[in-house]
Protein backbone atom coordinates (compact mmCIF):
# COMPACT_ATOMS: atom_id res chain seq x y z
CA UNK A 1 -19.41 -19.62 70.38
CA UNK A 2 -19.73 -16.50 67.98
CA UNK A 3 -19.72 -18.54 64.76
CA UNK A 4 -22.60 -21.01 66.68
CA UNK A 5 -24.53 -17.81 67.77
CA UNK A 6 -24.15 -16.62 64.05
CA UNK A 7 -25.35 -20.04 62.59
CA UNK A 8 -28.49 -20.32 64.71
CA UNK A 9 -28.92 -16.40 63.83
CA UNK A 10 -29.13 -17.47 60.00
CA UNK A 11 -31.42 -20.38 60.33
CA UNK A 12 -33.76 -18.50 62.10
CA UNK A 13 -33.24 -15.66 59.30
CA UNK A 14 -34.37 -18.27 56.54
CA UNK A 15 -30.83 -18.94 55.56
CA UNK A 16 -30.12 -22.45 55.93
CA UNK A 17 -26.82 -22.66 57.85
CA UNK A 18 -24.40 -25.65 58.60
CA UNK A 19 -21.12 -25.56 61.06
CA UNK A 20 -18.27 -27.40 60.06
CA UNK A 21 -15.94 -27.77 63.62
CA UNK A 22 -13.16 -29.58 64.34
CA UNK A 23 -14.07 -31.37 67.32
CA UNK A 24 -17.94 -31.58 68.12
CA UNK A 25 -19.40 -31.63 71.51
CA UNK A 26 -23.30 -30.97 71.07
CA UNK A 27 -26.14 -33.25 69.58
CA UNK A 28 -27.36 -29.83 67.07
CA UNK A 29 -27.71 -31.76 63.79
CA UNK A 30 -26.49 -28.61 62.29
CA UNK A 31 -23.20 -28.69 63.24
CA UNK A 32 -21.03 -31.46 62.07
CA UNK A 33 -17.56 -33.02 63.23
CA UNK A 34 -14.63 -33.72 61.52
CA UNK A 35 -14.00 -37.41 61.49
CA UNK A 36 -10.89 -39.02 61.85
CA UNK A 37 -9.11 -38.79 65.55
CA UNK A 38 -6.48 -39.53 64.45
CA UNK A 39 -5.91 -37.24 61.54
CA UNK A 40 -6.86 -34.42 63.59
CA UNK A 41 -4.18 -35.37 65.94
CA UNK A 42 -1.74 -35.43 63.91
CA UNK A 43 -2.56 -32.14 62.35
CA UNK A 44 -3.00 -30.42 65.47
CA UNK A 45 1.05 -31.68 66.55
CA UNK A 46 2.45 -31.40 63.16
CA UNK A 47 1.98 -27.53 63.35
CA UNK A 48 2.83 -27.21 67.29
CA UNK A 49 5.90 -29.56 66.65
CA UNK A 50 6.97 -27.49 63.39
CA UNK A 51 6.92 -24.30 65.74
CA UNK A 52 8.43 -25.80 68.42
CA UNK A 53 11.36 -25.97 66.11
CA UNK A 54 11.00 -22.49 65.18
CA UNK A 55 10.84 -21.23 68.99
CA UNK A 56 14.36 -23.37 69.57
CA UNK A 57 11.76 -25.42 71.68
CA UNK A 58 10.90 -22.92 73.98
CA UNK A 59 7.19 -23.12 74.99
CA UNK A 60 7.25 -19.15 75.43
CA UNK A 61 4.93 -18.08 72.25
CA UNK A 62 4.03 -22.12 71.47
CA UNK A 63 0.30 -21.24 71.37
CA UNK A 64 0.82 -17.28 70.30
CA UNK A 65 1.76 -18.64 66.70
CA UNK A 66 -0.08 -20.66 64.09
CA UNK A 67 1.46 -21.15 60.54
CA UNK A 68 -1.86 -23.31 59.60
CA UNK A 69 0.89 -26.21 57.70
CA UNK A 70 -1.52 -29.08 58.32
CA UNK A 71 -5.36 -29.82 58.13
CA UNK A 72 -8.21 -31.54 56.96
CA UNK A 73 -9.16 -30.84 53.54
CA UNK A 74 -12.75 -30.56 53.53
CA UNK A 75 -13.62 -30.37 49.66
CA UNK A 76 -14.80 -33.66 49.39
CA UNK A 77 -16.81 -33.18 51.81
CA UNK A 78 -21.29 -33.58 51.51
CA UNK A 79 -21.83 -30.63 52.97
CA UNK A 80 -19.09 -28.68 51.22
CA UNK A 81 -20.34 -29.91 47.88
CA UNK A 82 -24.31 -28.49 49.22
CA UNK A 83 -23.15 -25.23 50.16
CA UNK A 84 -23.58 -22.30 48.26
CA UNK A 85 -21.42 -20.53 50.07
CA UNK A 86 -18.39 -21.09 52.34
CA UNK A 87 -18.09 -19.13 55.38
CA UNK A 88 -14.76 -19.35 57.36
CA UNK A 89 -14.29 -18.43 60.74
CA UNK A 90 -11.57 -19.51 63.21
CA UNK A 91 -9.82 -22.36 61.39
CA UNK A 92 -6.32 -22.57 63.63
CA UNK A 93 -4.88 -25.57 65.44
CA UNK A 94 -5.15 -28.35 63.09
CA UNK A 95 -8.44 -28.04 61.65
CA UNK A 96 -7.39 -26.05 57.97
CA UNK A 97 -3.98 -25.41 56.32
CA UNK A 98 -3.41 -22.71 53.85
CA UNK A 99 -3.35 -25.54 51.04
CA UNK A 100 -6.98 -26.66 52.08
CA UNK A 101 -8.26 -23.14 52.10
CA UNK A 102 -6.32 -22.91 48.34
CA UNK A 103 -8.42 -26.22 47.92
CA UNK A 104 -11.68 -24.43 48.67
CA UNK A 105 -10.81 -21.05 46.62
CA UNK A 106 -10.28 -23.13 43.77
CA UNK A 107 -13.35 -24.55 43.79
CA UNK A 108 -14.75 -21.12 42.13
CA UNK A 109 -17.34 -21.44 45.73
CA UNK A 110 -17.79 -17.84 47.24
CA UNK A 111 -15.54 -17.56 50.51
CA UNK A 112 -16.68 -15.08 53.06
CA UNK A 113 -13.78 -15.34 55.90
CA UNK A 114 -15.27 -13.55 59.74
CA UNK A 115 -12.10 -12.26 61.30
CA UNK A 116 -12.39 -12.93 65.00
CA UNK A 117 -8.91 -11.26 65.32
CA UNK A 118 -6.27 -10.41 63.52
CA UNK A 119 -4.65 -13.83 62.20
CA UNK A 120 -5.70 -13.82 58.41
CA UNK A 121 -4.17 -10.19 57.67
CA UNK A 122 -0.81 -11.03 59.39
CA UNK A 123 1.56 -13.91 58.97
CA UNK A 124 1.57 -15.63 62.51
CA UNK A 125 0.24 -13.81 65.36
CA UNK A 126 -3.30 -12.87 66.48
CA UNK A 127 -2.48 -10.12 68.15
CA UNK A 128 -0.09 -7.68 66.51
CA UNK A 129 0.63 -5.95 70.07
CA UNK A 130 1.62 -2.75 68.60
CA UNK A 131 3.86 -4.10 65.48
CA UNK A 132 3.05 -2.52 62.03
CA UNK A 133 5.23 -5.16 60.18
CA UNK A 134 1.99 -6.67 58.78
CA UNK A 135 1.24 -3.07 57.03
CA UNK A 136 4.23 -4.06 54.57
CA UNK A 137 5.20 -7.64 54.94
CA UNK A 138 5.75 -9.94 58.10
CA UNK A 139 9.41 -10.67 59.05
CA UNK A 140 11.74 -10.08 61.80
CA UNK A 141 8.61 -11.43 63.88
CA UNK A 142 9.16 -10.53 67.98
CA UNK A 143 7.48 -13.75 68.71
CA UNK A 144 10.45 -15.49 67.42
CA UNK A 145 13.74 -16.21 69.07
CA UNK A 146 16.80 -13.35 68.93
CA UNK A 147 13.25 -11.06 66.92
CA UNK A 148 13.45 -13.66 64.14
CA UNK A 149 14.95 -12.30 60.55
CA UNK A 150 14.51 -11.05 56.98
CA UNK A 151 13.35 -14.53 55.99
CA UNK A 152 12.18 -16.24 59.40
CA UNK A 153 9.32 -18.37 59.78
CA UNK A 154 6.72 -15.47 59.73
CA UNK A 155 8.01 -14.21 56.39
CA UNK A 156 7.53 -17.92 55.32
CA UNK A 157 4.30 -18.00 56.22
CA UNK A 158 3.21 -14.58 54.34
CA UNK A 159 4.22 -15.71 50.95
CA UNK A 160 2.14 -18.99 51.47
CA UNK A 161 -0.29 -16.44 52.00
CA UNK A 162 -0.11 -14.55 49.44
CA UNK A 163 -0.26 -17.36 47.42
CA UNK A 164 -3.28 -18.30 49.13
CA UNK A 165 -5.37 -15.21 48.45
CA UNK A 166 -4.38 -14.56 44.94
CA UNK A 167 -6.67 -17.85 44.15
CA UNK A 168 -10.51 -16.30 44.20
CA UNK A 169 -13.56 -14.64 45.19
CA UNK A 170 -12.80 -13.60 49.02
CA UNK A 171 -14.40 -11.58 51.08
CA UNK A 172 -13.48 -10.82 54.67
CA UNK A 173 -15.92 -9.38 57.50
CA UNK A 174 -14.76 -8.19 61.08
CA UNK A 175 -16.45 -7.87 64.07
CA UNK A 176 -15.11 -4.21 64.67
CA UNK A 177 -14.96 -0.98 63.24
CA UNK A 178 -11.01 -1.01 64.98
CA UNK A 179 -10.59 -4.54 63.15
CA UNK A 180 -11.83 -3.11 60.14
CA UNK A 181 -9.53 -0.54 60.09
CA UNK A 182 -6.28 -2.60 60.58
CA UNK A 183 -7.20 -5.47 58.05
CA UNK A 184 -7.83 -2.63 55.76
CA UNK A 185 -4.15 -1.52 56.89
CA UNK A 186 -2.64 -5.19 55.73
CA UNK A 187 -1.02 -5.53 52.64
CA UNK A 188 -2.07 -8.97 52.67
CA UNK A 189 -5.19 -8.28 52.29
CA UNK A 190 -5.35 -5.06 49.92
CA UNK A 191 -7.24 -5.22 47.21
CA UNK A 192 -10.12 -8.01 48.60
CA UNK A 193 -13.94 -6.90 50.38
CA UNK A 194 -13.60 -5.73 53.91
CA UNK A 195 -16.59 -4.74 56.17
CA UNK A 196 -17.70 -5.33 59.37
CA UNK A 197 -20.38 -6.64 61.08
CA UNK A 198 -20.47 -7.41 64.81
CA UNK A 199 -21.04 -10.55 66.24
CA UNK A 200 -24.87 -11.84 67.68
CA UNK A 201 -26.06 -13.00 70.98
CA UNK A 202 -29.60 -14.81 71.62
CA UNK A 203 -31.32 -11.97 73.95
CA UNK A 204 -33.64 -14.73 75.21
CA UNK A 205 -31.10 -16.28 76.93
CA UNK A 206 -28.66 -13.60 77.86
CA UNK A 207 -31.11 -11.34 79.47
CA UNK A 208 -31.59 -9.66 82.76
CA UNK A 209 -33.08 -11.28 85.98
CA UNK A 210 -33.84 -11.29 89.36
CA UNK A 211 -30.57 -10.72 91.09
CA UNK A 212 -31.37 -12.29 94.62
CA UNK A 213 -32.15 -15.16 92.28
CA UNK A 214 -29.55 -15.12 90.21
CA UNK A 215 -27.23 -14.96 93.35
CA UNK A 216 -28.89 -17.59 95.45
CA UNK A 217 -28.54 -19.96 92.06
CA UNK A 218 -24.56 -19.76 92.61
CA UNK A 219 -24.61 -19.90 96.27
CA UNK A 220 -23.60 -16.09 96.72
CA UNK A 221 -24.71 -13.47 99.21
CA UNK A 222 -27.88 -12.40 98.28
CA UNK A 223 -26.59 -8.52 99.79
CA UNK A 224 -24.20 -6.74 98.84
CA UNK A 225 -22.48 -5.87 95.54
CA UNK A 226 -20.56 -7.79 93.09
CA UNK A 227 -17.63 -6.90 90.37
CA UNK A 228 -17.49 -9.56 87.85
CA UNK A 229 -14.52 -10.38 86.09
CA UNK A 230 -14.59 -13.02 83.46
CA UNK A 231 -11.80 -14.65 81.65
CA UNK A 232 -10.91 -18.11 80.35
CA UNK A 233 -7.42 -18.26 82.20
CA UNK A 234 -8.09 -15.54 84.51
CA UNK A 235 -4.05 -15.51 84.50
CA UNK A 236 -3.63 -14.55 80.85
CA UNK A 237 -1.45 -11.26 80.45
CA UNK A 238 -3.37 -9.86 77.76
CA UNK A 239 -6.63 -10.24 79.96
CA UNK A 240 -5.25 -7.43 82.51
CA UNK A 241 -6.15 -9.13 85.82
CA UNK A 242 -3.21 -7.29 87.32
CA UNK A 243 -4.85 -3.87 85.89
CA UNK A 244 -7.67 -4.53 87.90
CA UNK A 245 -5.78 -5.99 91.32
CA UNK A 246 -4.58 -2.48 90.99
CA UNK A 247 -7.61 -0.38 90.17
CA UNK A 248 -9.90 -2.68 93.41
CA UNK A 249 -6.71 -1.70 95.32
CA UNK A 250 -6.62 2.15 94.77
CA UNK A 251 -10.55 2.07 94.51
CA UNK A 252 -10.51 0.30 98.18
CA UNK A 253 -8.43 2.91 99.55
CA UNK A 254 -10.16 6.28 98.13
CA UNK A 255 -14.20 4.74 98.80
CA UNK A 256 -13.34 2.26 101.91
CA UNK A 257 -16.74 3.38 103.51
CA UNK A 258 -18.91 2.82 100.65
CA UNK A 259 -16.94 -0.46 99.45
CA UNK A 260 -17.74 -2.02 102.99
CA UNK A 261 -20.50 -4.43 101.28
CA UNK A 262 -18.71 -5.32 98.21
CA UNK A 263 -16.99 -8.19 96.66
CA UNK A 264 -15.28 -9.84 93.48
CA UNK A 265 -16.80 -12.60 91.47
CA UNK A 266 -14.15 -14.35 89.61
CA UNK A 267 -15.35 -16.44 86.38
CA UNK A 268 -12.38 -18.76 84.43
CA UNK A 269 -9.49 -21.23 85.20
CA UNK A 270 -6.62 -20.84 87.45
CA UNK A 271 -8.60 -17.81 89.46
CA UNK A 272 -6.94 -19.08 92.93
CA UNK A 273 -3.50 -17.87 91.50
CA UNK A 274 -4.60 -13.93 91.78
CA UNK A 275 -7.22 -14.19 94.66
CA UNK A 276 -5.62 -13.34 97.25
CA UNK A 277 -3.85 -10.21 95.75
CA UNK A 278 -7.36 -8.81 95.32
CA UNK A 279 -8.14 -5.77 98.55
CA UNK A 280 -11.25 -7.14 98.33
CA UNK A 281 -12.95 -10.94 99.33
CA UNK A 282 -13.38 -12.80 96.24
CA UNK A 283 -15.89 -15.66 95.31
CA UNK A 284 -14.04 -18.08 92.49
CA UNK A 285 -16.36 -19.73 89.85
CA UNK A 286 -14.20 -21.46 88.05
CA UNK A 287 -14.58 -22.02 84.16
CA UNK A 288 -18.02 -22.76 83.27
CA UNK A 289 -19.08 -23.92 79.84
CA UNK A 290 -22.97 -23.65 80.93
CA UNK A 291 -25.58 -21.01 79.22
CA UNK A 292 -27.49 -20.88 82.99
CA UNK A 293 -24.20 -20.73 85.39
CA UNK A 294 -22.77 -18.13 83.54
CA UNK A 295 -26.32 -15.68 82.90
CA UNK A 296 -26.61 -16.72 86.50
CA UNK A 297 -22.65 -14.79 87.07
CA UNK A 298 -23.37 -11.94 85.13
CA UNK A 299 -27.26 -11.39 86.77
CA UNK A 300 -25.39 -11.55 89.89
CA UNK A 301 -22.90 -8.88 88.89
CA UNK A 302 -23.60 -4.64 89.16
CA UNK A 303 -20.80 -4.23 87.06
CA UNK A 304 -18.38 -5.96 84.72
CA UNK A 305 -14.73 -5.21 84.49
CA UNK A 306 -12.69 -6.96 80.99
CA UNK A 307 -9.43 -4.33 81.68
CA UNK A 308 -8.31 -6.21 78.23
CA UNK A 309 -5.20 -4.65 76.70
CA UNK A 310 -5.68 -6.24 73.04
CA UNK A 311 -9.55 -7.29 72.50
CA UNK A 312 -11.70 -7.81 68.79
CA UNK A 313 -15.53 -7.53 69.90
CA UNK A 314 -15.49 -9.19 73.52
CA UNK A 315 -18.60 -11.19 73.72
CA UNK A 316 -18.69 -11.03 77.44
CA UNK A 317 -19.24 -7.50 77.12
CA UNK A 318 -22.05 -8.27 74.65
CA UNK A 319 -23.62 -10.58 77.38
CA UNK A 320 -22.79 -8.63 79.98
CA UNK A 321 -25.08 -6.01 78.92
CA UNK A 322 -27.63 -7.95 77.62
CA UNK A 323 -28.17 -8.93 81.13
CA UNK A 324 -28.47 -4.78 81.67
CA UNK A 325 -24.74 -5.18 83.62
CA UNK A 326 -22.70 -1.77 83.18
CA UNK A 327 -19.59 -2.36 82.06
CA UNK A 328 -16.17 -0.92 82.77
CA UNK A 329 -12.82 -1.56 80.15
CA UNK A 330 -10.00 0.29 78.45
CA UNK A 331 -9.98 2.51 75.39
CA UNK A 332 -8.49 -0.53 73.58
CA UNK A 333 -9.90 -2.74 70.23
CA UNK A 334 -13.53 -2.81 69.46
CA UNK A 335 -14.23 -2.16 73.29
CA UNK A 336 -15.24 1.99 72.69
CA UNK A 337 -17.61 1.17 69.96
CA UNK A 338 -19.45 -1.79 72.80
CA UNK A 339 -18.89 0.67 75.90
CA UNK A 340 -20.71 3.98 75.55
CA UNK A 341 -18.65 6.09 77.35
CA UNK A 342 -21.25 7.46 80.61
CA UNK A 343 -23.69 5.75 79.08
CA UNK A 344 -24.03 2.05 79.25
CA UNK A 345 -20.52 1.99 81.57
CA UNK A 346 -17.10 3.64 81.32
CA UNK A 347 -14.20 3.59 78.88
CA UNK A 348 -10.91 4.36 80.74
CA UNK A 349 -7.67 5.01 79.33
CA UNK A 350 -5.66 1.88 78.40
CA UNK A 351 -3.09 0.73 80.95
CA UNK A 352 -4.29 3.17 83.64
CA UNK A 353 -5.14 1.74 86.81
CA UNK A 354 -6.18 5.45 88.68
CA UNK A 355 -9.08 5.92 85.61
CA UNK A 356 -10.01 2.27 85.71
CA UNK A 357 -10.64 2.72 89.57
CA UNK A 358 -12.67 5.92 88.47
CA UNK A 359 -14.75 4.13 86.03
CA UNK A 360 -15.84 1.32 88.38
CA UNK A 361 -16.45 3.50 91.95
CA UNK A 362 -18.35 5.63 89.21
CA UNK A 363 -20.78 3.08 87.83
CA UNK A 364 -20.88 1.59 91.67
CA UNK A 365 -21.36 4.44 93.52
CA UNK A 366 -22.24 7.50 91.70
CA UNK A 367 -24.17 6.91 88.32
CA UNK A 368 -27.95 5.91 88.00
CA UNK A 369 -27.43 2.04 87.91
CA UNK A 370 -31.61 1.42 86.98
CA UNK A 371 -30.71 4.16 83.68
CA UNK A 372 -27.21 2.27 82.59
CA UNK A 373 -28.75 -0.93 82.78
CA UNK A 374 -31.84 -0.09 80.34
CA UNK A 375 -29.63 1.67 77.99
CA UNK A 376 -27.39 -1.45 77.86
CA UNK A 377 -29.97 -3.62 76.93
CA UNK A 378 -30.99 -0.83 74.48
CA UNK A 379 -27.77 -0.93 72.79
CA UNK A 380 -27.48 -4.91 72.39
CA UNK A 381 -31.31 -5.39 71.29
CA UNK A 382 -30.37 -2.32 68.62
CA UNK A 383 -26.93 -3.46 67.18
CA UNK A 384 -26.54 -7.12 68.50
CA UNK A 385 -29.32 -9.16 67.72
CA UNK A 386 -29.99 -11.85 65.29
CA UNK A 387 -31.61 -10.41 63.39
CA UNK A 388 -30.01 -7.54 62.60
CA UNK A 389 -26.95 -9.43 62.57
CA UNK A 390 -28.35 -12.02 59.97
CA UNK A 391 -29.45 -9.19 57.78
CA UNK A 392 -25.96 -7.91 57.82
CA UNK A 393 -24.92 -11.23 56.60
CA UNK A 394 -26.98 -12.31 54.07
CA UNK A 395 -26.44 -9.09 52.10
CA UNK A 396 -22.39 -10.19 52.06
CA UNK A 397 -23.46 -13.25 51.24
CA UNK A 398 -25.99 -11.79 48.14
CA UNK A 399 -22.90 -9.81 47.06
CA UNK A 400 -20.34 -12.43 47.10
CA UNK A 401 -22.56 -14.69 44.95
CA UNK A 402 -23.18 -11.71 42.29
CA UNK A 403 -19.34 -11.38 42.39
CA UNK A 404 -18.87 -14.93 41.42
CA UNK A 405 -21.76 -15.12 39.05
CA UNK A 406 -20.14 -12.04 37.47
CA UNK A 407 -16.56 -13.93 37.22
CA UNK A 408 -18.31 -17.28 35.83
């Protein structure tokens, strides 16, 4: 969705942008599929079969880990062989191996590489969850069985790696000052061009609206207020739901009175399996892949919870206050540079449930909701729009050509 936003962002800039995916499932002439179902099968359960192994086929980790051994080499490609530039984003599960992205460095074609976490400056993981190992060289990996060892599958994958990067003219953007910092941290990466540049959103479509409207669009209450909580699998640890079944509980029992008319909105997959720990009633949206259902959500919302305990640039936040939502979420990540602090919302301490109740009974019931909601427009239209994010862009883009002009 980020790499889409960032592609229609560019056209409408004057660059003239093209998205390679793996599987297509839109009729935008600009994006194109990879053909071949059953090559991209194959690649996709090569690499989860080849870890499989590696886990002594546990599934604990199965979809933690990518080691990028299979893909589609896209050289031969048309719209490789147009492009002036070739701008990687999230290339995991089958879609490019290490030896196609060796393919495409050798093809003296600038590479510009948008980190959306931390994948490319460690061996295996995408989230280091506090390990440093990646600092001086992957191994003994805790995502492996018995903590892996000197020369386990993650110090494997580094030296393919390194291997990979020593080919050409790279250049690597994140979407976070905190990302910044730890690919600058990597030893994989030392040496090659690291900025960052945060991702876009389309403020015509994530924007704020009526909220009685918004509301009676789901089928919701149009009285009352609403804490929106939005994950893909609503059950994923690194999301935090239990951070917040905590915080609504302590929150219910310190504000009861002024909590009477309130409720949760629950967007993402398996959202029945936590409902009914929640001290307050809970409406369940399921996953929706719809631009209208989920601007409808966060309209609907007065303020946005992501209690996140590893997070890049969350681009519900980004949409959350585009639709002039306050949001509440932990010191953790990119999250403190989206969040200003009193602001546009509340950044509590990470893995506190007592400040986390603070910061949402604050933006709820204390703080000038009409002021939080203009200044979190403010601050998307100022750092998050396309074109300020296509500026950013072009002028990596600019440099990266001068580099390789330079080399040729």
């Amino acid at each position: 969705m980020a790499a889409n936003r960032l592609m229609v962002a560019l056209n409408n800039h004057g660059v003239k942008a093209k998205m390679l995916v793996r599987d297509k499932s839109t009729g935008d002439i600009c994006v194109v599929g990879l053909k071949g179902s059953l090559g991209k099968k194959w690649h996709f359960l090569w690499e989860r079969l080849v870890i499989f192994l590696h886990l002594h086929f546990k599934r604990e980790h199965l979809f933690e880990i990518d080691i990028a051994n299979s893909g589609t080499d896209i050289t031969k490609l048309r719209e490789f062989k147009e492009a002036d530039v070739i701008h990687l984003h999230w290339i995991n599960q089958g879609m490019l191996s290490l030896k196609g992205i060796r393919r495409i460095l050798r093809s003296g074609k600038p590479v510009v590489w948008t980190m959306h976490d931390i994948w490319p400056a460690t061996a295996i993981c995408h989230y280091a969850r506090g390990c440093q190992a990646y600092t001086s060289r992957c191994h003994y990996c805790t995502l492996l069985p018995g903590k892996g060892g000197d020369n386990d599958l993650s110090s494997v994958v580094w030296k393919r790696k390194e291997r990979m990067l020593s080919e050409g003219n790279l250049s690597f953007v994140t979407c976070s000052r905190w990302l910044e910092g730890e690919a600058k941290r990597s030893a994989l990466l030392r040496g090659h061009f690291i900025t960052n540049i945060p991702n876009a959103i389309d403020t015509h479509i994530y924007a704020p609206k009526d909220k009685a409207e918004a509301r009676r669009c789901l089928g919701l209450p149009e009285e009352g207020r609403y804490i929106l909580f939005v994950s893909q699998r609503v059950t994923d640890v690194r999301k935090g739901v239990s951070y917040l079944i905590e915080a609504v509980s302590q929150l219910v029992e310190q504000r009861k009175e002024q909590l009477i008319d309130t409720r949760i909105l629950i967007l993402g997959s398996h959202a029945e399996e936590v409902a009914g720990q929640l001290s307050l009633p809970a409406d369940l949206l399921g996953y929706v892949g719809d631009n209208e259902t989920i601007v409808n959500a966060y309209n609907a919302a007065d303020v946005f919870v992501t209690p996140s305990l590893e997070d890049n640039l969350p681009n519900t936040i980004m949409e959350a206050m585009a639709c002039g939502v306050p949001c509440v979420g932990f010191r953790v990540g990119g999250i403190p540079e989206m969040i200003e602090h009193q602001k546009t919302g509340y950044v509590a301490e990470i893995r506190n449930s007592a400040d986390l109740a603070k910061g949402i009974g604050w933006v709820l019931c204390d703080a000038d909701s009409k002021v939080l909601s203009a200044q979190s427009v403010r601050k998307v239209m100022r750092d998050y729009s396309q074109t300020s994010v296509a500026m950013q862009y072009t002028e990596v883009y600019q440099q990266a050509l001068a580099q390789n002009h330079f080399k040729l």
